[in-house]
N, C-alpha and C. Protein backbone atom coordinates (compact mmCIF):
# COMPACT_ATOMS: atom_id res chain seq x y z
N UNK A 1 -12.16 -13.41 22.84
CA UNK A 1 -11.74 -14.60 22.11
C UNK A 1 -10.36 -14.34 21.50
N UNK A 2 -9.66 -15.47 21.84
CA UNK A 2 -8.06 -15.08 21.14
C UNK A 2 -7.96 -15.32 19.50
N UNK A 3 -7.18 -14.55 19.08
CA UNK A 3 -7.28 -15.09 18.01
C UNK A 3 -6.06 -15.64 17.41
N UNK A 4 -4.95 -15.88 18.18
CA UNK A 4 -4.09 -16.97 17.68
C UNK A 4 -3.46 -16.78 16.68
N UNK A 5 -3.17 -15.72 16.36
CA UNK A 5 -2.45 -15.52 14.94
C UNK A 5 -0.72 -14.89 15.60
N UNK A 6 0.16 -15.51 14.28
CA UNK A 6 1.55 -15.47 14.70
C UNK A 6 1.80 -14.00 14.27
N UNK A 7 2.60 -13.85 15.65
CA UNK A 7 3.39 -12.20 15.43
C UNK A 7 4.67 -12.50 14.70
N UNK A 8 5.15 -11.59 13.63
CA UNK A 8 6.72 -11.96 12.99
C UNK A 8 7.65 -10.74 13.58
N UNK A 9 8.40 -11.07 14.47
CA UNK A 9 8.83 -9.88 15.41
C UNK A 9 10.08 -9.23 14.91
N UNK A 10 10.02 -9.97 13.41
CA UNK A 10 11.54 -9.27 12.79
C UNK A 10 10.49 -8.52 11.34
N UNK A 11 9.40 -8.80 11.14
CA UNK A 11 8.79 -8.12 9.67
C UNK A 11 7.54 -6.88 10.59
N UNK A 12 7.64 -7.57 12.25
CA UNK A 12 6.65 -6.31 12.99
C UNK A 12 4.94 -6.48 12.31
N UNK A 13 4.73 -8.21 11.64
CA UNK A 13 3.34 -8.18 11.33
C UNK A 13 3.09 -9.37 11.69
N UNK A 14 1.32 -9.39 11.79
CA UNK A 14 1.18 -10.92 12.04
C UNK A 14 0.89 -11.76 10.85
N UNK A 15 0.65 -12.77 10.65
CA UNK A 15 0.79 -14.05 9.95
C UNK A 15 -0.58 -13.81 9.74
N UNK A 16 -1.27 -13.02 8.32
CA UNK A 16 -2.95 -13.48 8.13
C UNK A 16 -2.83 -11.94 7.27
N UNK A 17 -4.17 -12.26 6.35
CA UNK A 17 -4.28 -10.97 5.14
C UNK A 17 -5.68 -11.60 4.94
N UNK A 18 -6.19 -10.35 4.57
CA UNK A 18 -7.86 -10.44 4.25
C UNK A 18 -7.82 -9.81 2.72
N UNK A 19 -8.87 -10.32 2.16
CA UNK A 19 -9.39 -9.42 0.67
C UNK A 19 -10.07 -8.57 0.83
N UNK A 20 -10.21 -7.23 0.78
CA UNK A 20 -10.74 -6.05 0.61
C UNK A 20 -11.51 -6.17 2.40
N UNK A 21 -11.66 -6.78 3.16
CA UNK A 21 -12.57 -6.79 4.73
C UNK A 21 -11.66 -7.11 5.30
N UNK A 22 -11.61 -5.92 6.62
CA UNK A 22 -10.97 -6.14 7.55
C UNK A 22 -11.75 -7.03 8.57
N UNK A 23 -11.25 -8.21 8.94
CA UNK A 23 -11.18 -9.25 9.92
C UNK A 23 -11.65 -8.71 11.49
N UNK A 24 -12.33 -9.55 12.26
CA UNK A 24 -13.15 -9.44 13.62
C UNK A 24 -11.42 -8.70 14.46
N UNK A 25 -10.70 -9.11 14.37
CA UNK A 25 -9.85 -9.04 15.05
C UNK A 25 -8.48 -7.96 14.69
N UNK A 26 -8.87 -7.19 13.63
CA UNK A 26 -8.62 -6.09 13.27
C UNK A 26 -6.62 -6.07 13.18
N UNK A 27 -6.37 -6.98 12.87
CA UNK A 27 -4.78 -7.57 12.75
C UNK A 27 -4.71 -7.90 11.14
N UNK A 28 -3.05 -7.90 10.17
CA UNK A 28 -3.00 -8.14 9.50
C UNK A 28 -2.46 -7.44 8.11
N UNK A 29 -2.68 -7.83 7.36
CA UNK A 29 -2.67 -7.01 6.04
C UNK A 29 -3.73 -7.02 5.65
N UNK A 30 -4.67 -6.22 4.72
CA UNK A 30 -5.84 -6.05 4.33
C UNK A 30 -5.40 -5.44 2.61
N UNK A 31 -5.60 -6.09 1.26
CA UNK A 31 -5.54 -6.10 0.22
C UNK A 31 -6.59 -5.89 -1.00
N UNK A 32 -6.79 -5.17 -1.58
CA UNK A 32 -7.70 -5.27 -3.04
C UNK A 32 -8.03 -6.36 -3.98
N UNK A 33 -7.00 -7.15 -3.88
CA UNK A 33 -7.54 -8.13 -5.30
C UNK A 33 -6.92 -9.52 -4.52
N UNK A 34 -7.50 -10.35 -5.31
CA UNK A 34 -7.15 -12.06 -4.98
C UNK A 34 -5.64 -12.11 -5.28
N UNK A 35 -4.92 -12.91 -4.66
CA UNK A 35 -3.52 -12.68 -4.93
C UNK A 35 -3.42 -14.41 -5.55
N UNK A 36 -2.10 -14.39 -6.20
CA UNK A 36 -1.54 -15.59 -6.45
C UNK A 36 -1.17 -16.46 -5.31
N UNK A 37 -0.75 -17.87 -5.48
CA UNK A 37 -0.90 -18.57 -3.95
C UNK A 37 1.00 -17.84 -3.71
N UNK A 38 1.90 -17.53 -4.79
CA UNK A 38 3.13 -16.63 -4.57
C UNK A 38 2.74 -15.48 -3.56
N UNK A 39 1.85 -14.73 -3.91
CA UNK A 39 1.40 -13.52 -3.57
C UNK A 39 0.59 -13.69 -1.84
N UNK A 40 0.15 -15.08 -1.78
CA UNK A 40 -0.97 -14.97 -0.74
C UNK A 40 0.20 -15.11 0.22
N UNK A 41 0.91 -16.48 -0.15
CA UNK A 41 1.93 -16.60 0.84
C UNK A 41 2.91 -15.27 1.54
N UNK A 42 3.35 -14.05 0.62
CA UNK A 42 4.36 -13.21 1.09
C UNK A 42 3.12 -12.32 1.89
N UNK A 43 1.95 -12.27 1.56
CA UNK A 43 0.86 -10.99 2.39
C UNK A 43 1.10 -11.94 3.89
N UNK A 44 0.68 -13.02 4.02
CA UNK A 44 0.58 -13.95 4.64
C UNK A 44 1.07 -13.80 6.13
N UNK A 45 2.51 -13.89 5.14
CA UNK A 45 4.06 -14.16 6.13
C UNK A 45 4.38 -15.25 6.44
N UNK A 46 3.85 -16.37 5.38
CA UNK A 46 4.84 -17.35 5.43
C UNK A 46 5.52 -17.59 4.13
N UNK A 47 5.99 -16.96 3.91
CA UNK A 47 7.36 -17.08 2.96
C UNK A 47 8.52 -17.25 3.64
N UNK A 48 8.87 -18.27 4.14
CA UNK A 48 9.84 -18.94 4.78
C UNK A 48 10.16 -20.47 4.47
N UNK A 49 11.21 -21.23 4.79
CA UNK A 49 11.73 -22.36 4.48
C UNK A 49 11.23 -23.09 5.63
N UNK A 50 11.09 -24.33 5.61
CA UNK A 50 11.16 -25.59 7.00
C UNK A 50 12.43 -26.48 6.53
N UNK A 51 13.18 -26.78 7.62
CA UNK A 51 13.91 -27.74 7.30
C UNK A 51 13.90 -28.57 8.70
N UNK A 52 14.32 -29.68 8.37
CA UNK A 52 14.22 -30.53 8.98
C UNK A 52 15.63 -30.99 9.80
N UNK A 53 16.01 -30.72 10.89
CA UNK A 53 17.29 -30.54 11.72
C UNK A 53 17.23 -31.59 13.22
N UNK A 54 18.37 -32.50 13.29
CA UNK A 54 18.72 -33.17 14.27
C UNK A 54 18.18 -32.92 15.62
N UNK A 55 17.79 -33.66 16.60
CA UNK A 55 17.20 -33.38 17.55
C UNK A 55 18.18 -34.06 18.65
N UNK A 56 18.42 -32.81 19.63
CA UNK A 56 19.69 -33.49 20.57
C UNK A 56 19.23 -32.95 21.92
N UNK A 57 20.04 -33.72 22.77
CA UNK A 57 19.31 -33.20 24.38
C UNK A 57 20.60 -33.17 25.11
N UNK A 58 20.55 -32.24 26.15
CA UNK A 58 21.62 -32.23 27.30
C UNK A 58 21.52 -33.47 28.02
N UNK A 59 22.60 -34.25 28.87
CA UNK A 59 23.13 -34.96 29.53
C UNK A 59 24.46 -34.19 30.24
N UNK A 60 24.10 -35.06 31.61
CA UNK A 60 25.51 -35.01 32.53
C UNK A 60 25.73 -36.09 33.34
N UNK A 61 27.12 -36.28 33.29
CA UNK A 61 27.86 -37.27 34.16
C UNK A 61 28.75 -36.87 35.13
N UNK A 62 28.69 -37.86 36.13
CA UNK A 62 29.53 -37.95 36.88
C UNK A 62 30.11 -38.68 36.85
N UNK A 63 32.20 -38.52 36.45
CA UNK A 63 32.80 -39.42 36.41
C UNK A 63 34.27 -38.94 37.89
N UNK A 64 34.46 -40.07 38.20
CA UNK A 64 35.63 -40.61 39.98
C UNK A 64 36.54 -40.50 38.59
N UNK A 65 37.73 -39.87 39.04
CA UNK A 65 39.35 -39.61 38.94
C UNK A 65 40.13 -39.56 39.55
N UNK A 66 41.21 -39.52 39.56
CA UNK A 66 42.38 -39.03 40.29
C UNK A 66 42.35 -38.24 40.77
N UNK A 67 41.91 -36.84 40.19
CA UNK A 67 41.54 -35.37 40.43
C UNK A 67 40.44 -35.43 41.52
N UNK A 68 39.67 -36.27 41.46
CA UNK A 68 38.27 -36.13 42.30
C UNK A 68 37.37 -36.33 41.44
N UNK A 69 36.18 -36.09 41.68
CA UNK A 69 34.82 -35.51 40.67
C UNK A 69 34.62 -35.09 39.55
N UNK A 70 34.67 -35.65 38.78
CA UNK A 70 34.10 -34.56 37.53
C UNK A 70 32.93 -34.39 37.11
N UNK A 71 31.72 -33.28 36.73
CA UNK A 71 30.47 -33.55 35.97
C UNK A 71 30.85 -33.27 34.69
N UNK A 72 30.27 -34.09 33.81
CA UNK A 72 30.46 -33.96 32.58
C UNK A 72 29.18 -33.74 31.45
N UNK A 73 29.14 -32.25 31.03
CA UNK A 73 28.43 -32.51 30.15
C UNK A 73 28.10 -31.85 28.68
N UNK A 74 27.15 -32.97 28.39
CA UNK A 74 27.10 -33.03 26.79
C UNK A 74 26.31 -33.37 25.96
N UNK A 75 26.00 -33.39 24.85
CA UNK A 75 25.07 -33.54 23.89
C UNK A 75 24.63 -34.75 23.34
N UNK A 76 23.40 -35.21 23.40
CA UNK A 76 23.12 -36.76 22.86
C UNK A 76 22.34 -36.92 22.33
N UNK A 77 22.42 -37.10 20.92
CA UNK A 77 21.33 -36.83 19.76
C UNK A 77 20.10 -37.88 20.61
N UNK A 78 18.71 -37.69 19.37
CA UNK A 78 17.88 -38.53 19.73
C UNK A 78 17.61 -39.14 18.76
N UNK A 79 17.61 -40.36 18.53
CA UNK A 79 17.35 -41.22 17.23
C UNK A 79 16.34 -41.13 16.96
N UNK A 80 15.86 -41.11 15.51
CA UNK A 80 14.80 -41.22 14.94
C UNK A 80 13.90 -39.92 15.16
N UNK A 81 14.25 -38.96 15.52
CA UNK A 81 13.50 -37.61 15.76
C UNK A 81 14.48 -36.37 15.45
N UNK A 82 13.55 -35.32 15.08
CA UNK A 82 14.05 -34.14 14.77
C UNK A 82 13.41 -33.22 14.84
N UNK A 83 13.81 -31.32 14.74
CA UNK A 83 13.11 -30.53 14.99
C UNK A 83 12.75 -30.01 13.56
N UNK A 84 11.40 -29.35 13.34
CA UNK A 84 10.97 -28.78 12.17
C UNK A 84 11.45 -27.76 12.86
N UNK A 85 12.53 -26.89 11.70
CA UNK A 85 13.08 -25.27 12.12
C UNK A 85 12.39 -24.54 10.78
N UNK A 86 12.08 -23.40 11.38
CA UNK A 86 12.06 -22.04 10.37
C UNK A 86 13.62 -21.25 9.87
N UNK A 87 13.51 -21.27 8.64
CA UNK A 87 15.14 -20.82 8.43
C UNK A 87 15.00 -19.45 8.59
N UNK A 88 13.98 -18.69 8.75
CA UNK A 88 14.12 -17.17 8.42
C UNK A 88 14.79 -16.96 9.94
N UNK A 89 14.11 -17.72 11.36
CA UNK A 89 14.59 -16.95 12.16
C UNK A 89 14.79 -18.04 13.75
N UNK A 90 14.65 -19.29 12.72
CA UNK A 90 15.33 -20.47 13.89
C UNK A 90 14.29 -21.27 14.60
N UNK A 91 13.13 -20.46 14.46
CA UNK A 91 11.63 -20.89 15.65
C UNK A 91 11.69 -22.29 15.33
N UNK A 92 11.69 -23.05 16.60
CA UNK A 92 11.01 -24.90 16.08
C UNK A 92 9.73 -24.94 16.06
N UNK A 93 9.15 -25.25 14.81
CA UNK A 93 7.69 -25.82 14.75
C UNK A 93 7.47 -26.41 15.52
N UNK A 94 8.15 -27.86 15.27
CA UNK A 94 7.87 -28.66 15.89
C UNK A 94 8.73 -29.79 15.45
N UNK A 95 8.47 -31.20 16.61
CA UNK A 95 9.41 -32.54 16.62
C UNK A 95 8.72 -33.52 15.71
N UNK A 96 9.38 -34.23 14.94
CA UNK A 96 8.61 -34.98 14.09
C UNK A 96 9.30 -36.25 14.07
N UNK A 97 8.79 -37.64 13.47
CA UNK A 97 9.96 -38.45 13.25
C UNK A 97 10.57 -38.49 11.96
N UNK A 98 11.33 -39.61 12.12
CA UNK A 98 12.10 -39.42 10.88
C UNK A 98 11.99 -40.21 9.55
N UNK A 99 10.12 -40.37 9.49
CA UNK A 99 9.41 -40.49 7.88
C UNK A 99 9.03 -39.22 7.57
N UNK A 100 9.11 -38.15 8.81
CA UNK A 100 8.26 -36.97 8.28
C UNK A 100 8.61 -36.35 7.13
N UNK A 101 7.77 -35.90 6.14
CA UNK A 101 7.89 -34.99 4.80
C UNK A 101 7.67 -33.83 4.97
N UNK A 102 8.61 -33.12 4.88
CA UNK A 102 8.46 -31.25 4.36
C UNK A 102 7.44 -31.05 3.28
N UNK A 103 6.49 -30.49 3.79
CA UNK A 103 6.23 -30.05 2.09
C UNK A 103 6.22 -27.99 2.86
N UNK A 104 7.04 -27.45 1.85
CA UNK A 104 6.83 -25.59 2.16
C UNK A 104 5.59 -25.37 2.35
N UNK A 105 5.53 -24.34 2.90
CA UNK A 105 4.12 -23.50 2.08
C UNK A 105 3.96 -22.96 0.46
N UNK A 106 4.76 -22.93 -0.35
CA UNK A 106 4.89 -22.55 -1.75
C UNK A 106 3.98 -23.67 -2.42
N UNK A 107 4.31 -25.14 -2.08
CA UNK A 107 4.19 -25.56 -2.62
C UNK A 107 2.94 -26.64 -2.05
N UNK A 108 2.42 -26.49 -0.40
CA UNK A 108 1.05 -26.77 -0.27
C UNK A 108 -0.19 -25.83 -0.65
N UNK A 109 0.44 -24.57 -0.84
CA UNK A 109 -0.56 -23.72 -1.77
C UNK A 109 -0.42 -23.14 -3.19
N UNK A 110 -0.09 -23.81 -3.54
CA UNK A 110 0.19 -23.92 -4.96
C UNK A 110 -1.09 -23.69 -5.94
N UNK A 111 -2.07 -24.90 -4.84
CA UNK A 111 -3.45 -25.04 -5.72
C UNK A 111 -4.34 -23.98 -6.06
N UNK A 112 -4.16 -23.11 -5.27
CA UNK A 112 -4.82 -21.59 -4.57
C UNK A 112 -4.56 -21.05 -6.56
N UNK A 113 -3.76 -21.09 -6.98
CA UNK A 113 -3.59 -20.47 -8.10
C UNK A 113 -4.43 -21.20 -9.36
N UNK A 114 -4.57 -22.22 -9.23
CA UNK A 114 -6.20 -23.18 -10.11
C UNK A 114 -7.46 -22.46 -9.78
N UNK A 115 -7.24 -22.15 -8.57
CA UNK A 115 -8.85 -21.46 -7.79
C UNK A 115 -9.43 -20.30 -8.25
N UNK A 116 -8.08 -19.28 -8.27
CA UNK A 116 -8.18 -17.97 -8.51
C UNK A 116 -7.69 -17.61 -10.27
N UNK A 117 -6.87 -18.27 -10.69
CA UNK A 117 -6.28 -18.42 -12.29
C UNK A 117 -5.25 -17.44 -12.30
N UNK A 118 -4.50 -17.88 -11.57
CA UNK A 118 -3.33 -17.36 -11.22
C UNK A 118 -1.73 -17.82 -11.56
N UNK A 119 -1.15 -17.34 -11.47
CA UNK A 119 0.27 -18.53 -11.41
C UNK A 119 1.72 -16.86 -11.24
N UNK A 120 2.78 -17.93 -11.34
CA UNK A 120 3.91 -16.94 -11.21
C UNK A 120 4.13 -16.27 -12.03
């Protein structure tokens, strides 16, 4: 069974941390105490940014001259769409449109720190 967890090929770990039990799949960080949702996130490995960046596609033309032939080509945004990027190291999440909301990871696990009585 796969287990689907992200490799970070610049920190050399994968994306997942257990409390005191190591996991079926024997990957990870493995830790002593409940962490803050600050804390869960950096064991994690997602302590990283999303931003939200223009989405453009190749095109080519052929344009008749004087010269002969030309192919021409070039860049042509796509309206109303964009790529979710990781700032640490460029990866696209993914394409979204353009109501989509960022929310980080900092701050969709935020709550994690009500749970455990935690904070920064």
């Amino acid at each position: 069974m796969a287990h689907n967890l992200n490799f970070n090929n610049r920190t050399g770990k994968y994306s997942f941390f257990s409390v005191k039990e190591k996991p079926w799949h024997n990957l990870g960080q493995i830790i002593e105490e409940h962490p803050t949702s600050k804390e869960a996130i950096k064991f994690a490995g997602l302590d990283y940014q999303v931003e939200k960046s223009p989405l453009f596609t190749k095109v080519s033309g052929i344009i008749e001259n004087n010269s002969g032939i030309e192919i021409i080509y070039s860049e042509l945004k796509v309206p109303n769409y964009f790529a979710n990027i990781r700032t640490d190291n460029n990866t696209v999440l993914g394409v979204v449109g353009k109501d989509y909301q960022i929310v980080q990871n900092r701050e969709a696990f935020s709550f994690l720190d009500s749970i455990v009585g935690g904070g920064d």
